[in-house]
Protein backbone atom coordinates (compact mmCIF):
# COMPACT_ATOMS: atom_id res chain seq x y z
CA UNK A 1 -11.17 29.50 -108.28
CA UNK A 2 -8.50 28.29 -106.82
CA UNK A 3 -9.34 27.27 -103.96
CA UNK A 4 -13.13 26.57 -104.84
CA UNK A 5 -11.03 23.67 -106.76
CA UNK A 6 -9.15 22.88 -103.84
CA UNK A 7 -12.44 22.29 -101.43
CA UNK A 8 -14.20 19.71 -104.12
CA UNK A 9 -10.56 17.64 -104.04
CA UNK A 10 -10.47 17.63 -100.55
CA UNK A 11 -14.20 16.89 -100.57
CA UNK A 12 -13.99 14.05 -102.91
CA UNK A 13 -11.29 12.01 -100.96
CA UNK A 14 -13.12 12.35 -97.82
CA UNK A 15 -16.08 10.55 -99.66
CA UNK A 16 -13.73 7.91 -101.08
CA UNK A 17 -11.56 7.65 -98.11
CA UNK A 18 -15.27 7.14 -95.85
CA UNK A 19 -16.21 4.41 -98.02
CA UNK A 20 -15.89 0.76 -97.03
CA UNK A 21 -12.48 -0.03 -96.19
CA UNK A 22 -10.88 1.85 -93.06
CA UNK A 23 -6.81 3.32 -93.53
CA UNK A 24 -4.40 0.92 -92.43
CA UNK A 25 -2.33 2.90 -89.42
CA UNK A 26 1.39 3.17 -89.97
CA UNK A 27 3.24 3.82 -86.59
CA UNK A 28 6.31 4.56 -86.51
CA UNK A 29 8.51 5.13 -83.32
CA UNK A 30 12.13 7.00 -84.26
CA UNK A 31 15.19 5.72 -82.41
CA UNK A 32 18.44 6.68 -82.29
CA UNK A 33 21.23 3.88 -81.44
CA UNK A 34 24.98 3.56 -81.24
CA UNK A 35 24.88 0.34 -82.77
CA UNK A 36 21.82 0.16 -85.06
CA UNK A 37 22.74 -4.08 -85.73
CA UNK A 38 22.75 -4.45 -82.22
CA UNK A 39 19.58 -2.93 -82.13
CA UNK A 40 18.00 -4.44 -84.93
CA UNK A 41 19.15 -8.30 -83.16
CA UNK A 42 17.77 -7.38 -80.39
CA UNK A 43 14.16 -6.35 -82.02
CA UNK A 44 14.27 -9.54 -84.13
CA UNK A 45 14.40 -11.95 -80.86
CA UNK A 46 11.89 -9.70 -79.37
CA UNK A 47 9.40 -10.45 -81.41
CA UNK A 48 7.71 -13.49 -80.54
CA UNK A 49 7.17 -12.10 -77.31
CA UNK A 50 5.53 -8.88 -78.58
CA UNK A 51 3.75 -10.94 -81.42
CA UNK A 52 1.57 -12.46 -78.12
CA UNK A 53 0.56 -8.92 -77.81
CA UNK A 54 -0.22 -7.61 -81.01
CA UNK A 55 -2.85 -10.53 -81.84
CA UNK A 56 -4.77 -9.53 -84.76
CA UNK A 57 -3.88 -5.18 -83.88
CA UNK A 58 -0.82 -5.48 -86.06
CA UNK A 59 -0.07 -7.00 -89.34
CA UNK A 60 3.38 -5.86 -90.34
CA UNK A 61 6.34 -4.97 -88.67
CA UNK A 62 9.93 -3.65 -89.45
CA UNK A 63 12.44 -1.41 -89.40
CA UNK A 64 13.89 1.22 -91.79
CA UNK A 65 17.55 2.75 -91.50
CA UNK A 66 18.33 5.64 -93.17
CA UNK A 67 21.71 6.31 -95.80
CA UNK A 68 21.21 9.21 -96.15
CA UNK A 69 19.02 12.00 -94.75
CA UNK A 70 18.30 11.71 -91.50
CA UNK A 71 18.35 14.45 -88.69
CA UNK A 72 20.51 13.03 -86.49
CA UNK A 73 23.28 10.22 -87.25
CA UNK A 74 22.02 7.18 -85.42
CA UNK A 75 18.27 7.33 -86.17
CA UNK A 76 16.13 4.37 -87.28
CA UNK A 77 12.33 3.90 -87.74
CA UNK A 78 10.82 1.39 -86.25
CA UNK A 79 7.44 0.69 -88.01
CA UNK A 80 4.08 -0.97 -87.68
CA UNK A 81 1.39 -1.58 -89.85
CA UNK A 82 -2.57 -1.71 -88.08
CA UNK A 83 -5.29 -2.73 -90.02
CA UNK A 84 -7.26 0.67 -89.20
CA UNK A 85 -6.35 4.24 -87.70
CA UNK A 86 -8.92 3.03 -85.12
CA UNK A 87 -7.30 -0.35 -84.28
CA UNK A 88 -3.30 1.49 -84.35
CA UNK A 89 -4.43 4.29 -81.59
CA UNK A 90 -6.12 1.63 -79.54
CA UNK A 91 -3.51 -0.70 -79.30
CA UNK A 92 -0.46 2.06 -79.53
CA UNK A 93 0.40 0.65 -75.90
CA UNK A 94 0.15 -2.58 -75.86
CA UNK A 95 3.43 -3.85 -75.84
CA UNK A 96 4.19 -1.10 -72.98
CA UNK A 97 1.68 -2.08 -70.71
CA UNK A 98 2.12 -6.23 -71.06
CA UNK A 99 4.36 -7.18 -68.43
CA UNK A 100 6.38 -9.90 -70.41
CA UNK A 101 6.78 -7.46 -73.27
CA UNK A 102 8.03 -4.30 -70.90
CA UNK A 103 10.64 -6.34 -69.74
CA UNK A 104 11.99 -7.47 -72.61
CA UNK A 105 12.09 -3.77 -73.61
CA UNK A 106 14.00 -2.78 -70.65
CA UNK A 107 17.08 -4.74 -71.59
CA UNK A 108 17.32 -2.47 -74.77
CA UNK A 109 16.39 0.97 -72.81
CA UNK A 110 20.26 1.61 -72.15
CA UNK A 111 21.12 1.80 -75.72
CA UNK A 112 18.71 3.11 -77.52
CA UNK A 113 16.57 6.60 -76.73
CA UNK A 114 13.37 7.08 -78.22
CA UNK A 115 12.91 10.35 -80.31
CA UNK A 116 9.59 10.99 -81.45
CA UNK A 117 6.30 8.02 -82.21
CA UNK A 118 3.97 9.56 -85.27
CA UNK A 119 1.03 8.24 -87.08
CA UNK A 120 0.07 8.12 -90.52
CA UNK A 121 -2.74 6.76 -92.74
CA UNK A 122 -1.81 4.96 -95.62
CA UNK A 123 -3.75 6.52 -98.46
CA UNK A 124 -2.27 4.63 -100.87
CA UNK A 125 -0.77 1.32 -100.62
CA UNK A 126 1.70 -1.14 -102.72
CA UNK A 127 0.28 -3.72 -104.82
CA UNK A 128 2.85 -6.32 -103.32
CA UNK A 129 2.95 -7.04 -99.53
CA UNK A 130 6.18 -7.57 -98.03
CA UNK A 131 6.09 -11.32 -96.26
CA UNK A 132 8.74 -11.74 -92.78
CA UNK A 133 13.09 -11.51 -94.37
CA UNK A 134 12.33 -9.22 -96.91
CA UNK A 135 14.28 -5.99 -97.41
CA UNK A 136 13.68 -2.89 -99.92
CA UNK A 137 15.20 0.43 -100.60
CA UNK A 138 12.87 3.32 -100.17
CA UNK A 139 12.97 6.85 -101.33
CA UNK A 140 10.80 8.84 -98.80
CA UNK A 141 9.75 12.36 -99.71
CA UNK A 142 7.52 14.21 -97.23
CA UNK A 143 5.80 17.45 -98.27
CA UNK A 144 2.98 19.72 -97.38
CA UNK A 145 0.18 18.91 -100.29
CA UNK A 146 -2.19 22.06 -102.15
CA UNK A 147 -4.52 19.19 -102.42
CA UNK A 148 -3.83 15.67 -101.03
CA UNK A 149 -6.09 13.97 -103.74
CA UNK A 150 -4.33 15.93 -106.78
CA UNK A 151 -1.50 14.90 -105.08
CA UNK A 152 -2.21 10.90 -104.96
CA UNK A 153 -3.62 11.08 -108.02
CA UNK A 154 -0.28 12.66 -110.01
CA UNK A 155 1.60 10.27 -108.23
CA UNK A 156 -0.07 6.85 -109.54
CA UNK A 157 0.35 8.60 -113.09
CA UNK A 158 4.02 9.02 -112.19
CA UNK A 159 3.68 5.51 -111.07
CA UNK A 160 2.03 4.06 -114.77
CA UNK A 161 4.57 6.04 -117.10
CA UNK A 162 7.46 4.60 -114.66
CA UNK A 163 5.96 0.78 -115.50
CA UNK A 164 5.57 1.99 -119.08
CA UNK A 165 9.56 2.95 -119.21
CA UNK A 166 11.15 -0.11 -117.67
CA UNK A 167 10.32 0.68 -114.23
CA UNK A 168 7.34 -1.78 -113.51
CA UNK A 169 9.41 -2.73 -109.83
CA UNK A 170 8.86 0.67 -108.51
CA UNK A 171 5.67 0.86 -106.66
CA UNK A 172 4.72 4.01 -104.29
CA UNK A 173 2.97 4.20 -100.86
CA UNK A 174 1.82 7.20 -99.55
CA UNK A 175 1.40 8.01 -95.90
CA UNK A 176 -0.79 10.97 -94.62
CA UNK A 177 -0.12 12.51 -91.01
CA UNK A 178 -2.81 11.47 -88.47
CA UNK A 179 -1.08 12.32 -85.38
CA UNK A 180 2.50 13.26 -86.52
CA UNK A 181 2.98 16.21 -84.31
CA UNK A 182 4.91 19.35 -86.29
CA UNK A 183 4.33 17.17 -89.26
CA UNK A 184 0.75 18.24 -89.41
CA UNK A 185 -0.98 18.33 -92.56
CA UNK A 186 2.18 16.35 -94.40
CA UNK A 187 2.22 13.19 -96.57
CA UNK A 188 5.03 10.86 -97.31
CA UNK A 189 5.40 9.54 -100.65
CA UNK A 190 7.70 6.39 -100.65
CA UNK A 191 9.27 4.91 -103.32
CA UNK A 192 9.82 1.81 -103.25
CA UNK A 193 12.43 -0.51 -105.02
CA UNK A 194 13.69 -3.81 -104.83
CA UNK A 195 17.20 -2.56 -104.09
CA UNK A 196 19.29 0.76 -103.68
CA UNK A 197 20.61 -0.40 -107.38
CA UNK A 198 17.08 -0.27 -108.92
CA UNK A 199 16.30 2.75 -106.47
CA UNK A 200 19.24 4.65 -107.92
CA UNK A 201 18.78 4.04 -111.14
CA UNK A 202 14.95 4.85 -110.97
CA UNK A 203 16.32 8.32 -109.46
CA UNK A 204 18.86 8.72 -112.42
CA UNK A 205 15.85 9.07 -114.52
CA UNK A 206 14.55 12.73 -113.27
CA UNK A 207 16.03 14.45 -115.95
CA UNK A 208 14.57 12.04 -118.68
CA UNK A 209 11.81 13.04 -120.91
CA UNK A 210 9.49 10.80 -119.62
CA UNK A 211 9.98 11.54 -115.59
CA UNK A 212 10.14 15.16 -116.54
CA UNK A 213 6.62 15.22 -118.47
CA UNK A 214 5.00 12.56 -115.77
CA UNK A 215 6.49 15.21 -112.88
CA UNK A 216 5.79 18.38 -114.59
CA UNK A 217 3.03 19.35 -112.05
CA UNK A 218 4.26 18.07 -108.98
CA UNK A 219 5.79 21.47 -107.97
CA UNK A 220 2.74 23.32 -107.95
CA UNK A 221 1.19 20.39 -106.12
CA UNK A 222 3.36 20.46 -102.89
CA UNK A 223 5.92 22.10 -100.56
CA UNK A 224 8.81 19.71 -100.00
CA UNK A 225 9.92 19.68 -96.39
CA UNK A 226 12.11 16.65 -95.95
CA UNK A 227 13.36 13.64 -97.88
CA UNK A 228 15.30 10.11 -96.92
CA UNK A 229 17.02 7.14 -98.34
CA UNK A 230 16.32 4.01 -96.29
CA UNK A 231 17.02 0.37 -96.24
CA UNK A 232 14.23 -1.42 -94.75
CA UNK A 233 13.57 -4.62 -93.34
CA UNK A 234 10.06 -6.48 -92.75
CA UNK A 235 10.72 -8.47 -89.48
CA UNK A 236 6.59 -9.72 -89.27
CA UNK A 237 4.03 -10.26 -91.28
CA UNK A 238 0.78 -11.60 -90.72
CA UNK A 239 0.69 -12.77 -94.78
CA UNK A 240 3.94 -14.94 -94.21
């Protein structure tokens, strides 16, 4: 029963996800640098140049450093944001293969190394889009889902009893693999908070009676298999 269950959930979110509007592509390439502000100066200045490239292919772009969590000490995520799966694979080289943009990446290449690229769907997005400056905290937990759908859909109640208990800043994206390597089959869910403050606090609520009951079925729901804390920072945006 079971499973018959978890066929018609995975059934119904291919019909909704196959309706009119295509999943925005979220690339992200992992990095691992010495000196992360360096880096992050370097990416900032760099964009203009890459922004030629990108055209209409990308409409966000940033980068995310981890406090806490990562696999190796050093690592950042740098992110983009395509309008469709479609558009982010056909466009994933772009900025390698433009000769103005390669060599402005070679005078990075000696101190940075490149760990892994993945892709993701965004399945479910923020209400608010992040304009060019702005920086949020993010609590990123990525599991292996019984049912992606059930999933989603116990999240965005999670999501409503947070705005119901003083929590109406904490919005949740959630990222499915499409392309992520080992990560196969994975989503992210990523909180999302205007600060680490705000983050925190959101996070001291776990134990309360309102997190608990709004969370109660989110064991049976998933396998965790990693989590972060990041600070990150939109560098581009097409909406300002």
């Amino acid at each position: 029963m079971k499973n018959i269950k978890n066929i018609i959930l995975s059934l119904t979110f291919i019909l909704i996800s196959s309706g009119l509007a295509s999943t925005p592509g979220l690339n992200v390439i992992t990095i691992n640098t010495d000196d992360a502000q360096r880096y992050a100066s370097w990416l900032q200045k760099a964009i203009p140049i890459f922004e030629e490239v990108w055209g209409d292919n990308v409409v966000a772009f940033g980068i995310c450093s981890p406090i806490s969590g990562a696999e190796k000490l050093g690592n950042n995520f740098v992110w983009s944001v395509a309008p469709s799966l479609a558009i982010g694979f056909a466009s994933a080289n772009d900025v390698y293969e433009d000769p103005k943009a390669a060599r402005e990446i070679q005078k990075i290449i000696r101190s940075r190394t490149v760990e892994r690229r993945d892709s993701w769907g965004i399945i479910k997005n923020t209400e608010r889009v992040y304009g060019a400056g702005e920086t949020t905290a993010q609590y990123n937990f990525m599991s292996t889902p019984e049912s992606v759908l059930g999933y989603v859909s116990a999240i965005e109640a999670m999501e409503a009893a947070a705005a119901e208990n003083g929590f109406g800043d904490i919005q949740v994206a959630v990222f499915e693999a499409a392309g992520a390597g080992d990560r196969a089959g994975m989503v992210i869910a990523s909180v999302q908070a205007p600060n680490l403050q705000r983050l925190g606090a959101f996070l001291d609520e776990r134990w309360s009676s309102w997190m608990a009951e709004s969370m109660s079925t989110f064991p049976t729901l998933r396998t965790p298999e990693h989590e972060w804390v990041n600070v990150c920072t939109t560098l581009y945006s097409n909406n300002g």
